[in-house]
C-alpha atoms as a PDB file:
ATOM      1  CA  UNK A   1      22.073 -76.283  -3.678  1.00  0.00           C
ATOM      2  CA  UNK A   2      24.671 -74.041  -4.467  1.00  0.00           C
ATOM      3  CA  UNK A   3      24.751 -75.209  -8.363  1.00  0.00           C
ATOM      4  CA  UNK A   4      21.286 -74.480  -8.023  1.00  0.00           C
ATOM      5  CA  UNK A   5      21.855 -71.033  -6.970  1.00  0.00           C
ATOM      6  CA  UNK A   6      24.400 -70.504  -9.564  1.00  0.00           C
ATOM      7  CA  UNK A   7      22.533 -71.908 -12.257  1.00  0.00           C
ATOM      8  CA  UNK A   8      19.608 -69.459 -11.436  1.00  0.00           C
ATOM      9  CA  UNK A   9      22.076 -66.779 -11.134  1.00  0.00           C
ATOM     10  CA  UNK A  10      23.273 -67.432 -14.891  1.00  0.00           C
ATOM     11  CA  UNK A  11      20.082 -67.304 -16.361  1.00  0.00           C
ATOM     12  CA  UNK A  12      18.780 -64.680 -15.002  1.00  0.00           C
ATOM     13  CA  UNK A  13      22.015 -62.983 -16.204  1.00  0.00           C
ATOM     14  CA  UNK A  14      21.419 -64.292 -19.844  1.00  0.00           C
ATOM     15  CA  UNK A  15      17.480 -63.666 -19.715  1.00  0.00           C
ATOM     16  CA  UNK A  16      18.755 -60.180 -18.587  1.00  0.00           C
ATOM     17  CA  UNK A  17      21.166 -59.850 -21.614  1.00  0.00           C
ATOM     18  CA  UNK A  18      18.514 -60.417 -24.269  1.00  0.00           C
ATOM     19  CA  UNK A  19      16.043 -57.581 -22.561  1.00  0.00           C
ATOM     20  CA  UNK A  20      18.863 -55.367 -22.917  1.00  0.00           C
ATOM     21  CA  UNK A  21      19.789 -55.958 -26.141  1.00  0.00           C
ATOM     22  CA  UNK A  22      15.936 -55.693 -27.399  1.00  0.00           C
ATOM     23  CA  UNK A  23      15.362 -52.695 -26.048  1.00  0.00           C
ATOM     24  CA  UNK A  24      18.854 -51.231 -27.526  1.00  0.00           C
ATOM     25  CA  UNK A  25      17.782 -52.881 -31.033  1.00  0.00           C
ATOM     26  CA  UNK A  26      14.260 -50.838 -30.685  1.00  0.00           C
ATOM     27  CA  UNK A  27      16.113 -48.084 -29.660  1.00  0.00           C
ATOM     28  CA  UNK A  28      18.003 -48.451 -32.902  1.00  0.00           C
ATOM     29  CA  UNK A  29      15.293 -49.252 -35.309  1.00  0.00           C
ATOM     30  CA  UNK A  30      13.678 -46.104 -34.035  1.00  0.00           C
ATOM     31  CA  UNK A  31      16.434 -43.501 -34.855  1.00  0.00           C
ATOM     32  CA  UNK A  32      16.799 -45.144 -37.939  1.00  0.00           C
ATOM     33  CA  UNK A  33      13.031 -45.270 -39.044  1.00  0.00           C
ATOM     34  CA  UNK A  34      13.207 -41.171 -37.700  1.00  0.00           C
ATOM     35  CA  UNK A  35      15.965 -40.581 -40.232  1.00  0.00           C
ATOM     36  CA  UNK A  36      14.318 -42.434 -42.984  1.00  0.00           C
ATOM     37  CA  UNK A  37      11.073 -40.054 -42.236  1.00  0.00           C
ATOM     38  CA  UNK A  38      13.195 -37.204 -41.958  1.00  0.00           C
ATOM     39  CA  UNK A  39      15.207 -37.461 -45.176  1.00  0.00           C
ATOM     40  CA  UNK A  40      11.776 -38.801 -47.013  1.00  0.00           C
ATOM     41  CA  UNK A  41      10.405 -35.222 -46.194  1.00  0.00           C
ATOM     42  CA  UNK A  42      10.626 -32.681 -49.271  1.00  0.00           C
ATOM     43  CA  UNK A  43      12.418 -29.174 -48.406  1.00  0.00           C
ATOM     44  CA  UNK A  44      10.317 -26.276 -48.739  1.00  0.00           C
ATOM     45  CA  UNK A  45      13.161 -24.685 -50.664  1.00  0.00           C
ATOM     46  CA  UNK A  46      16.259 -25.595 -52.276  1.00  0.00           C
ATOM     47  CA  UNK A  47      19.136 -22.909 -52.581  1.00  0.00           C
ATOM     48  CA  UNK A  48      21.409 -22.512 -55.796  1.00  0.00           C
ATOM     49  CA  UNK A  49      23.512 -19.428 -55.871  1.00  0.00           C
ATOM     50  CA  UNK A  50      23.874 -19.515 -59.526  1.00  0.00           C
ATOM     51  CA  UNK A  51      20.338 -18.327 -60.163  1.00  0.00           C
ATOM     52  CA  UNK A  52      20.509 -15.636 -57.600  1.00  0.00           C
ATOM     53  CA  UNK A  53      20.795 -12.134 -58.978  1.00  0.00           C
ATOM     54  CA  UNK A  54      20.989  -8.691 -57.571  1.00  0.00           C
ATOM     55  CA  UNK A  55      18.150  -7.014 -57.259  1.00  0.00           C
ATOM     56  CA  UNK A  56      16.681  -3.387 -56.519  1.00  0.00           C
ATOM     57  CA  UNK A  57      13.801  -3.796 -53.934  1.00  0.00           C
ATOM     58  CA  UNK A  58      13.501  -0.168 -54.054  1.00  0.00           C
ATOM     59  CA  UNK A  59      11.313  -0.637 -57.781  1.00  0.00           C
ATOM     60  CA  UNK A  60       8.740  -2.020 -55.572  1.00  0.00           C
ATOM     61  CA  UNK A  61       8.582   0.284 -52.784  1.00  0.00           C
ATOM     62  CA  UNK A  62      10.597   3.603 -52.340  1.00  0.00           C
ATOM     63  CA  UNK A  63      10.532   3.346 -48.384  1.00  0.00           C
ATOM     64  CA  UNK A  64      12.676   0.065 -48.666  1.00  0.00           C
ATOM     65  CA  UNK A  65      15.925   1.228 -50.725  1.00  0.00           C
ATOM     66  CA  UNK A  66      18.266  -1.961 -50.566  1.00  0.00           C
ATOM     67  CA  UNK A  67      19.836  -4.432 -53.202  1.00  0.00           C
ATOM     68  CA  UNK A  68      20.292  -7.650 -52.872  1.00  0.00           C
ATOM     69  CA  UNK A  69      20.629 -10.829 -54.480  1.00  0.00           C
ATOM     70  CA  UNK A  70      17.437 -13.450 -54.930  1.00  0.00           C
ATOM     71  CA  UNK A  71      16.499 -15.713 -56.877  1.00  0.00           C
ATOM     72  CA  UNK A  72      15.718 -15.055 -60.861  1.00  0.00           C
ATOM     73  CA  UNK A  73      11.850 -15.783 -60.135  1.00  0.00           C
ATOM     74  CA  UNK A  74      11.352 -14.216 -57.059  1.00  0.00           C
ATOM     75  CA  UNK A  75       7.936 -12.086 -57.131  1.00  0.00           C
ATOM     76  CA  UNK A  76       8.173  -9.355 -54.798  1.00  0.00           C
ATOM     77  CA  UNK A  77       5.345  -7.454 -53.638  1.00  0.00           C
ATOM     78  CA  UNK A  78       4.642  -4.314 -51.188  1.00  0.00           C
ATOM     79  CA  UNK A  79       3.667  -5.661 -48.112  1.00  0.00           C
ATOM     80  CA  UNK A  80       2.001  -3.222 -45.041  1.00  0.00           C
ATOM     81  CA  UNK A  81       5.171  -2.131 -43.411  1.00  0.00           C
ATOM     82  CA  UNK A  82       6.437  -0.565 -46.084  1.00  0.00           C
ATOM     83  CA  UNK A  83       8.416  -3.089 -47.073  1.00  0.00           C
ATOM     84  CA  UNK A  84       8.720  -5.919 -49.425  1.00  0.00           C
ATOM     85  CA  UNK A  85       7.441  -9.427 -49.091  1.00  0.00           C
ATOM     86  CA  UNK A  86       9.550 -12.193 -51.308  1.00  0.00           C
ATOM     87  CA  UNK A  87       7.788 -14.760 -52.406  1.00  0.00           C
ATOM     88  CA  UNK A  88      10.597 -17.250 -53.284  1.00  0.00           C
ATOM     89  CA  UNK A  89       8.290 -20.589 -53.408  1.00  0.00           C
ATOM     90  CA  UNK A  90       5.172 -22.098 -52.454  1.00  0.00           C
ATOM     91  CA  UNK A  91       5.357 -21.768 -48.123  1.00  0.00           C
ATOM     92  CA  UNK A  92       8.572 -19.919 -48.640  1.00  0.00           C
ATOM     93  CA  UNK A  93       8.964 -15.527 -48.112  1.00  0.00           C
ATOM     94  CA  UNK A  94      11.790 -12.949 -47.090  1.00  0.00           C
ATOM     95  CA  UNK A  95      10.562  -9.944 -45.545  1.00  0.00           C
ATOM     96  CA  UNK A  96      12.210  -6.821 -45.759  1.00  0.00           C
ATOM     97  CA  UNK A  97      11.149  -3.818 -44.083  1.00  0.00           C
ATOM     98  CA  UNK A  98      12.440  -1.067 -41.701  1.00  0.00           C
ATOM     99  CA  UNK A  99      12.855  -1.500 -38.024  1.00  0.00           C
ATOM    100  CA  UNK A 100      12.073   1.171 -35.624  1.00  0.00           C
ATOM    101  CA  UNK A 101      14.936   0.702 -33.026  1.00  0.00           C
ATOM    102  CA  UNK A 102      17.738   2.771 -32.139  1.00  0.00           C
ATOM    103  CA  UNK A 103      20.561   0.294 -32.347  1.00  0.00           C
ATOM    104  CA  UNK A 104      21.797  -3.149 -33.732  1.00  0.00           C
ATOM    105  CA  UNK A 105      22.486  -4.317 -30.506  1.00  0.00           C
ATOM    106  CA  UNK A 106      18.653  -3.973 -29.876  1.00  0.00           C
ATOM    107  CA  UNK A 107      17.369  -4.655 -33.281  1.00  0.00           C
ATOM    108  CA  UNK A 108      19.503  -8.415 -32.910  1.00  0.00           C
ATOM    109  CA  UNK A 109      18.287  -8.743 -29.223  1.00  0.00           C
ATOM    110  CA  UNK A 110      14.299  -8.060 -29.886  1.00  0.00           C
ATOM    111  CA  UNK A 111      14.123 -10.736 -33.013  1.00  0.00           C
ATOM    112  CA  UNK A 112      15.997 -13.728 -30.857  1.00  0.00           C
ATOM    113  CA  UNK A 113      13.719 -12.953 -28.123  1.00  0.00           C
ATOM    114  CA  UNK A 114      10.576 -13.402 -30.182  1.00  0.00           C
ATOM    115  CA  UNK A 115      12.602 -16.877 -32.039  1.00  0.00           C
ATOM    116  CA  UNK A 116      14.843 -18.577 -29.540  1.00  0.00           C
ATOM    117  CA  UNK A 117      13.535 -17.014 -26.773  1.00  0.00           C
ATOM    118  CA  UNK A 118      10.145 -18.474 -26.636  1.00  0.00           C
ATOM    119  CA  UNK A 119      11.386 -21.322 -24.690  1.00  0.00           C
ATOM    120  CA  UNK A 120       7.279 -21.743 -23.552  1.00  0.00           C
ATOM    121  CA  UNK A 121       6.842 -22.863 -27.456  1.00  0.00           C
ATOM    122  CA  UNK A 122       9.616 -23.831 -28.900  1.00  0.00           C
ATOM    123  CA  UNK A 123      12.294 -26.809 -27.768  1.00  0.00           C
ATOM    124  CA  UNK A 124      15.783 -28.201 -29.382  1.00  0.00           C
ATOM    125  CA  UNK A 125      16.643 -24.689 -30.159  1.00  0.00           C
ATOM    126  CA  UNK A 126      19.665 -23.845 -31.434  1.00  0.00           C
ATOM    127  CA  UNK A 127      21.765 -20.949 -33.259  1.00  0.00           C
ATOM    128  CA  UNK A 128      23.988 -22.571 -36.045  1.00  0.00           C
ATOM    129  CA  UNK A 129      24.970 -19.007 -36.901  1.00  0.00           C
ATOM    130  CA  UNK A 130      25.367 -16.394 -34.747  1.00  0.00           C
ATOM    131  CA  UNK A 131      26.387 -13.000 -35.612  1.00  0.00           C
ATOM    132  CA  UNK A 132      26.520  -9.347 -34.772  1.00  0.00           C
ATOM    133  CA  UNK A 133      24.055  -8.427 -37.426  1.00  0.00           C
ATOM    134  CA  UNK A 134      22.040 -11.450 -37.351  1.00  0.00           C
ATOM    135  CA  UNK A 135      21.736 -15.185 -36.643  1.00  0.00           C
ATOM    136  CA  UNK A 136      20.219 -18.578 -38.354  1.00  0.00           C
ATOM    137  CA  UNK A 137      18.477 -20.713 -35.808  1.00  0.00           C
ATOM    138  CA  UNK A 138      16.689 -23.831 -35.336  1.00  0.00           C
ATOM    139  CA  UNK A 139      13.534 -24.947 -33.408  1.00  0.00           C
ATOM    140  CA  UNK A 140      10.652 -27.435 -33.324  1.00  0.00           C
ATOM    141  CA  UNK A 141       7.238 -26.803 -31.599  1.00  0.00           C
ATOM    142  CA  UNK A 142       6.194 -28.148 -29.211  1.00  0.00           C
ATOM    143  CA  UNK A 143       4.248 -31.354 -29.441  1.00  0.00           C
ATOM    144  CA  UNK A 144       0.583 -30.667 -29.268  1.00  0.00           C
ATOM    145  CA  UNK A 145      -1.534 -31.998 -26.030  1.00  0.00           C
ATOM    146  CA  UNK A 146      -3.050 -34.810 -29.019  1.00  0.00           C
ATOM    147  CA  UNK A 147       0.394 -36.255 -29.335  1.00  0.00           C
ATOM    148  CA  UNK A 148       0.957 -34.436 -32.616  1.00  0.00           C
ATOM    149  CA  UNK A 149       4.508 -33.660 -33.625  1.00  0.00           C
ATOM    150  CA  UNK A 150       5.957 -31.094 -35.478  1.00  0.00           C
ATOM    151  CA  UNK A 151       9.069 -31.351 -37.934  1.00  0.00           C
ATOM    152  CA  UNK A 152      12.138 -29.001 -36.883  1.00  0.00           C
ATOM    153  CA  UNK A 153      12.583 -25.703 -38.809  1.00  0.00           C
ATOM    154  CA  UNK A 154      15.401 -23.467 -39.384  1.00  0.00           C
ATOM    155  CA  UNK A 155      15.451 -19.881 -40.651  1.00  0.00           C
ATOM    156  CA  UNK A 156      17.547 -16.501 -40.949  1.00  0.00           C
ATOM    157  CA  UNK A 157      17.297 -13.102 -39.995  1.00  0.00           C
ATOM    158  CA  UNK A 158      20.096 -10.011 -40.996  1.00  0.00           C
ATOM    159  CA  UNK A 159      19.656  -6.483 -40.586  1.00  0.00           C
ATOM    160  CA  UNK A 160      21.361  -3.717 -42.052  1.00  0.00           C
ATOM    161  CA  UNK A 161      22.302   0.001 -41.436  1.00  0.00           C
ATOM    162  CA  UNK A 162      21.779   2.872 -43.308  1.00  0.00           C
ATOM    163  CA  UNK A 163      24.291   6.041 -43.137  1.00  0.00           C
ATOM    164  CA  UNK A 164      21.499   7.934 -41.910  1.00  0.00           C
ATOM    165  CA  UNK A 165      20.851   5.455 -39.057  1.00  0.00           C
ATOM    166  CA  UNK A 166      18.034   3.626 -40.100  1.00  0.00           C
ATOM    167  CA  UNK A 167      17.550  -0.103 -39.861  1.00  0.00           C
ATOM    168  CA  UNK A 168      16.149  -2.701 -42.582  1.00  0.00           C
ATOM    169  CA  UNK A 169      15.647  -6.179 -41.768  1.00  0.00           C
ATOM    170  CA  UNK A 170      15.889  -9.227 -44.042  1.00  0.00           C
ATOM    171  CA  UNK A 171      14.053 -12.288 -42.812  1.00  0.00           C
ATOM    172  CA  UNK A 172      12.269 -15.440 -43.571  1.00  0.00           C
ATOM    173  CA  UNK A 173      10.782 -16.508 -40.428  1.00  0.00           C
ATOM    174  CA  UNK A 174       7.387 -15.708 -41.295  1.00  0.00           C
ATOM    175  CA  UNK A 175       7.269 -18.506 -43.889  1.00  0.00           C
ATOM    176  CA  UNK A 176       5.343 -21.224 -42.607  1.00  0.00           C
ATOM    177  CA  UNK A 177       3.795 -24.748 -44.212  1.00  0.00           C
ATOM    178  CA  UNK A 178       0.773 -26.854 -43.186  1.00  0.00           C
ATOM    179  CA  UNK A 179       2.516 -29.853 -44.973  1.00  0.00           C
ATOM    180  CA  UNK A 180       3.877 -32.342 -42.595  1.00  0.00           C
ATOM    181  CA  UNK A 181       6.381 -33.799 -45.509  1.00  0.00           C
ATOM    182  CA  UNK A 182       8.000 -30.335 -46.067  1.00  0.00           C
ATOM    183  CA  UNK A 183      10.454 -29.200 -44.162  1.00  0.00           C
ATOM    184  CA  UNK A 184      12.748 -25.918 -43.496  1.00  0.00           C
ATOM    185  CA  UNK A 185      16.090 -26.958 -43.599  1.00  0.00           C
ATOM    186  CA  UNK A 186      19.243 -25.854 -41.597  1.00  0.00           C
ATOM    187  CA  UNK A 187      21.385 -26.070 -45.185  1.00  0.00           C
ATOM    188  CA  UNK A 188      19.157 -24.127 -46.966  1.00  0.00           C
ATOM    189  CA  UNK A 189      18.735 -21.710 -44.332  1.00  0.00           C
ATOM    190  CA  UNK A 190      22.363 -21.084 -43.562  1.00  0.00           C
ATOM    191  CA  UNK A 191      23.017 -20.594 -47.845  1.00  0.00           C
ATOM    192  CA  UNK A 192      20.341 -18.412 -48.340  1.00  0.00           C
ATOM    193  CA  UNK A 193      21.574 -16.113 -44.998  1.00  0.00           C
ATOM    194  CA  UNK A 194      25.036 -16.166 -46.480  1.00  0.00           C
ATOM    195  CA  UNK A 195      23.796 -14.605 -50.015  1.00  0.00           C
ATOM    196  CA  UNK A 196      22.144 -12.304 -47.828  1.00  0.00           C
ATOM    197  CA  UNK A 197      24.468 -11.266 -45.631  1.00  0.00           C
ATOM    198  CA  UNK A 198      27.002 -10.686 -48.331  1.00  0.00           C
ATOM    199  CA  UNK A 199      24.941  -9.078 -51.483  1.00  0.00           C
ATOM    200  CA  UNK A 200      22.611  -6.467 -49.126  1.00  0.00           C
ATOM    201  CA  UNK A 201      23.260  -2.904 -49.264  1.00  0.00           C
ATOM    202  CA  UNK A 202      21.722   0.242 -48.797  1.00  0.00           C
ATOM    203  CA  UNK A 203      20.973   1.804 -52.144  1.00  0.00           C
ATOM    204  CA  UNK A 204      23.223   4.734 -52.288  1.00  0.00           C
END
Protein backbone atom coordinates (compact mmCIF):
# COMPACT_ATOMS: atom_id res chain seq x y z
CA UNK A 1 0.00 0.00 0.00
CA UNK A 2 2.53 2.28 0.90
CA UNK A 3 4.60 1.63 -2.54
CA UNK A 4 1.39 2.37 -3.90
CA UNK A 5 1.19 5.64 -2.28
CA UNK A 6 4.65 6.46 -3.17
CA UNK A 7 4.45 5.46 -6.58
CA UNK A 8 1.39 7.83 -7.04
CA UNK A 9 3.24 10.40 -5.22
CA UNK A 10 6.18 10.23 -7.92
CA UNK A 11 4.14 10.61 -10.76
CA UNK A 12 2.21 13.05 -9.92
CA UNK A 13 5.52 14.83 -9.13
CA UNK A 14 6.88 14.03 -12.70
CA UNK A 15 3.38 14.70 -14.49
CA UNK A 16 3.74 17.99 -12.45
CA UNK A 17 7.32 18.67 -13.80
CA UNK A 18 6.38 18.50 -17.47
CA UNK A 19 3.24 21.13 -16.90
CA UNK A 20 5.75 23.32 -15.52
CA UNK A 21 8.19 23.15 -17.89
CA UNK A 22 5.47 23.65 -20.86
CA UNK A 23 4.15 26.45 -19.62
CA UNK A 24 7.83 28.03 -18.96
CA UNK A 25 8.73 26.88 -22.71
CA UNK A 26 5.41 28.92 -23.92
CA UNK A 27 6.36 31.48 -21.77
CA UNK A 28 9.63 31.51 -23.65
CA UNK A 29 8.53 31.08 -27.17
CA UNK A 30 6.33 34.07 -26.50
CA UNK A 31 9.00 36.70 -25.50
CA UNK A 32 10.93 35.48 -28.16
CA UNK A 33 8.23 35.56 -31.01
CA UNK A 34 7.50 39.45 -29.27
CA UNK A 35 11.12 40.32 -29.98
CA UNK A 36 11.16 38.87 -33.39
CA UNK A 37 7.86 41.19 -34.08
CA UNK A 38 9.41 43.94 -32.43
CA UNK A 39 12.77 44.07 -34.22
CA UNK A 40 10.79 43.05 -37.67
CA UNK A 41 9.01 46.51 -37.22
CA UNK A 42 10.61 49.43 -39.43
CA UNK A 43 11.55 52.76 -37.36
CA UNK A 44 9.75 55.72 -38.34
CA UNK A 45 13.09 57.50 -38.37
CA UNK A 46 16.62 56.75 -38.31
CA UNK A 47 19.13 59.40 -36.80
CA UNK A 48 22.68 60.18 -38.37
CA UNK A 49 24.38 63.21 -37.00
CA UNK A 50 26.52 63.60 -39.96
CA UNK A 51 23.71 64.92 -42.13
CA UNK A 52 22.45 67.25 -39.52
CA UNK A 53 23.21 70.90 -40.13
CA UNK A 54 22.50 74.12 -38.40
CA UNK A 55 19.80 75.79 -39.35
CA UNK A 56 17.98 79.31 -39.00
CA UNK A 57 14.22 78.62 -38.28
CA UNK A 58 13.83 82.24 -38.08
CA UNK A 59 13.82 82.30 -42.43
CA UNK A 60 10.56 80.69 -42.00
CA UNK A 61 8.92 82.61 -39.40
CA UNK A 62 10.27 85.80 -37.60
CA UNK A 63 8.26 85.03 -34.28
CA UNK A 64 10.42 81.77 -33.85
CA UNK A 65 14.20 83.14 -33.85
CA UNK A 66 16.31 79.91 -32.93
CA UNK A 67 19.11 77.78 -34.71
CA UNK A 68 19.50 74.54 -34.59
CA UNK A 69 20.75 71.60 -36.19
CA UNK A 70 18.35 69.12 -38.50
CA UNK A 71 18.62 67.15 -40.92
CA UNK A 72 19.90 68.34 -44.64
CA UNK A 73 16.22 67.59 -46.04
CA UNK A 74 14.18 68.75 -43.47
CA UNK A 75 11.15 70.93 -44.97
CA UNK A 76 10.06 73.33 -42.52
CA UNK A 77 6.94 75.11 -42.71
CA UNK A 78 4.95 77.91 -40.57
CA UNK A 79 2.64 76.19 -38.59
CA UNK A 80 -0.46 78.23 -36.49
CA UNK A 81 1.42 79.04 -33.38
CA UNK A 82 3.77 80.92 -34.84
CA UNK A 83 6.10 78.51 -35.01
CA UNK A 84 7.68 76.01 -37.22
CA UNK A 85 6.58 72.51 -38.01
CA UNK A 86 9.65 70.03 -39.19
CA UNK A 87 8.81 67.66 -41.33
CA UNK A 88 11.80 65.26 -40.98
CA UNK A 89 10.03 62.01 -42.65
CA UNK A 90 6.94 60.44 -43.58
CA UNK A 91 4.92 60.19 -39.74
CA UNK A 92 7.87 62.04 -38.34
CA UNK A 93 7.72 66.31 -37.16
CA UNK A 94 9.53 68.68 -34.55
CA UNK A 95 7.54 71.48 -33.47
CA UNK A 96 8.92 74.57 -32.44
CA UNK A 97 7.01 77.35 -31.17
CA UNK A 98 6.80 79.74 -28.14
CA UNK A 99 5.35 78.81 -24.84
CA UNK A 100 3.34 81.16 -22.84
CA UNK A 101 4.55 80.30 -19.24
CA UNK A 102 6.43 82.18 -16.82
CA UNK A 103 9.10 79.70 -15.89
CA UNK A 104 11.04 76.45 -16.88
CA UNK A 105 10.09 74.86 -13.92
CA UNK A 106 6.44 75.18 -15.26
CA UNK A 107 7.06 74.98 -18.90
CA UNK A 108 8.91 71.17 -17.98
CA UNK A 109 6.04 70.38 -15.47
CA UNK A 110 2.88 71.21 -17.95
CA UNK A 111 4.42 68.98 -21.04
CA UNK A 112 5.12 65.69 -18.63
CA UNK A 113 1.75 66.14 -17.33
CA UNK A 114 0.07 66.02 -20.72
CA UNK A 115 2.93 62.79 -21.73
CA UNK A 116 3.71 60.73 -18.67
CA UNK A 117 1.12 61.94 -16.77
CA UNK A 118 -1.81 60.54 -18.52
CA UNK A 119 -1.56 57.44 -16.59
CA UNK A 120 -5.66 56.94 -17.72
CA UNK A 121 -4.04 56.35 -21.42
CA UNK A 122 -0.87 55.54 -21.39
CA UNK A 123 1.04 52.39 -19.45
CA UNK A 124 4.93 51.16 -19.25
CA UNK A 125 5.89 54.72 -19.06
CA UNK A 126 9.09 55.68 -18.53
CA UNK A 127 11.67 58.75 -18.69
CA UNK A 128 15.07 57.47 -20.16
CA UNK A 129 16.17 61.10 -19.97
CA UNK A 130 15.30 63.39 -17.60
CA UNK A 131 16.45 66.85 -17.41
CA UNK A 132 15.96 70.36 -16.18
CA UNK A 133 15.10 71.67 -19.57
CA UNK A 134 13.47 68.70 -20.89
CA UNK A 135 13.04 64.91 -20.89
CA UNK A 136 12.76 61.80 -23.54
CA UNK A 137 10.09 59.38 -22.49
CA UNK A 138 8.46 56.26 -23.36
CA UNK A 139 4.83 54.95 -23.43
CA UNK A 140 2.42 52.53 -25.11
CA UNK A 141 -1.43 52.99 -25.26
CA UNK A 142 -3.46 51.36 -23.90
CA UNK A 143 -4.86 48.25 -25.47
CA UNK A 144 -8.16 48.97 -27.07
CA UNK A 145 -11.53 47.26 -25.52
CA UNK A 146 -11.21 44.90 -29.18
CA UNK A 147 -8.00 43.45 -27.91
CA UNK A 148 -5.97 45.67 -30.21
CA UNK A 149 -2.44 46.51 -29.21
CA UNK A 150 -0.39 49.27 -29.75
CA UNK A 151 3.54 49.28 -30.33
CA UNK A 152 5.56 51.42 -27.60
CA UNK A 153 6.73 54.93 -28.62
CA UNK A 154 9.35 57.18 -27.43
CA UNK A 155 9.84 60.90 -28.05
CA UNK A 156 11.63 64.25 -26.84
CA UNK A 157 10.77 67.49 -25.73
CA UNK A 158 13.53 70.64 -24.81
CA UNK A 159 12.77 74.09 -24.24
CA UNK A 160 14.83 76.99 -24.30
CA UNK A 161 15.15 80.58 -22.85
CA UNK A 162 15.49 83.68 -24.36
CA UNK A 163 17.42 86.76 -22.56
CA UNK A 164 14.29 88.52 -22.68
CA UNK A 165 12.44 85.70 -20.86
CA UNK A 166 10.61 84.07 -23.39
CA UNK A 167 10.26 80.36 -23.89
CA UNK A 168 10.54 78.16 -27.24
CA UNK A 169 9.87 74.62 -27.22
CA UNK A 170 11.37 71.89 -29.43
CA UNK A 171 9.32 68.73 -29.67
CA UNK A 172 8.32 65.74 -31.60
CA UNK A 173 5.52 64.29 -29.78
CA UNK A 174 2.97 65.26 -32.13
CA UNK A 175 4.30 62.83 -34.75
CA UNK A 176 2.13 60.00 -34.95
CA UNK A 177 1.77 56.75 -37.54
CA UNK A 178 -1.25 54.58 -38.43
CA UNK A 179 1.30 51.82 -39.46
CA UNK A 180 1.42 49.01 -37.04
CA UNK A 181 5.11 47.91 -38.47
CA UNK A 182 6.62 51.38 -37.71
CA UNK A 183 7.74 52.21 -34.71
CA UNK A 184 9.22 55.34 -32.59
CA UNK A 185 12.22 54.26 -31.13
CA UNK A 186 13.89 55.03 -27.70
CA UNK A 187 17.55 55.25 -29.73
CA UNK A 188 16.41 57.45 -32.13
CA UNK A 189 14.61 59.51 -29.79
CA UNK A 190 17.33 59.96 -27.23
CA UNK A 191 20.01 61.00 -30.52
CA UNK A 192 17.83 63.28 -32.01
CA UNK A 193 17.11 65.09 -28.25
CA UNK A 194 20.85 65.17 -27.79
CA UNK A 195 21.46 67.21 -31.25
CA UNK A 196 18.82 69.23 -29.92
CA UNK A 197 19.69 69.93 -26.74
CA UNK A 198 23.20 70.81 -27.72
CA UNK A 199 22.90 72.86 -31.25
CA UNK A 200 19.58 75.18 -30.08
CA UNK A 201 20.03 78.72 -29.43
CA UNK A 202 18.31 81.80 -29.41
CA UNK A 203 19.25 83.80 -32.47
CA UNK A 204 21.12 86.69 -31.10
Amino acid sequence: MKKMIVLALMLSFVLQSCKDKEVAAADTAGTEETAVAETAKTPVYVVNEADWVETDLSGTSSLTPIIVKLPKGAVLEKNGNGGVDVKIADDYVITVYAQAVSSMEELIKGNKDLTVGRTQQYVDIKLPKDEPTGFVYTYTMKPEANGFKYNPESHFFHALKTAGGAFFSLSDGNSSTMDDNKVYTEEAALKAYEIIKKSAKVKG
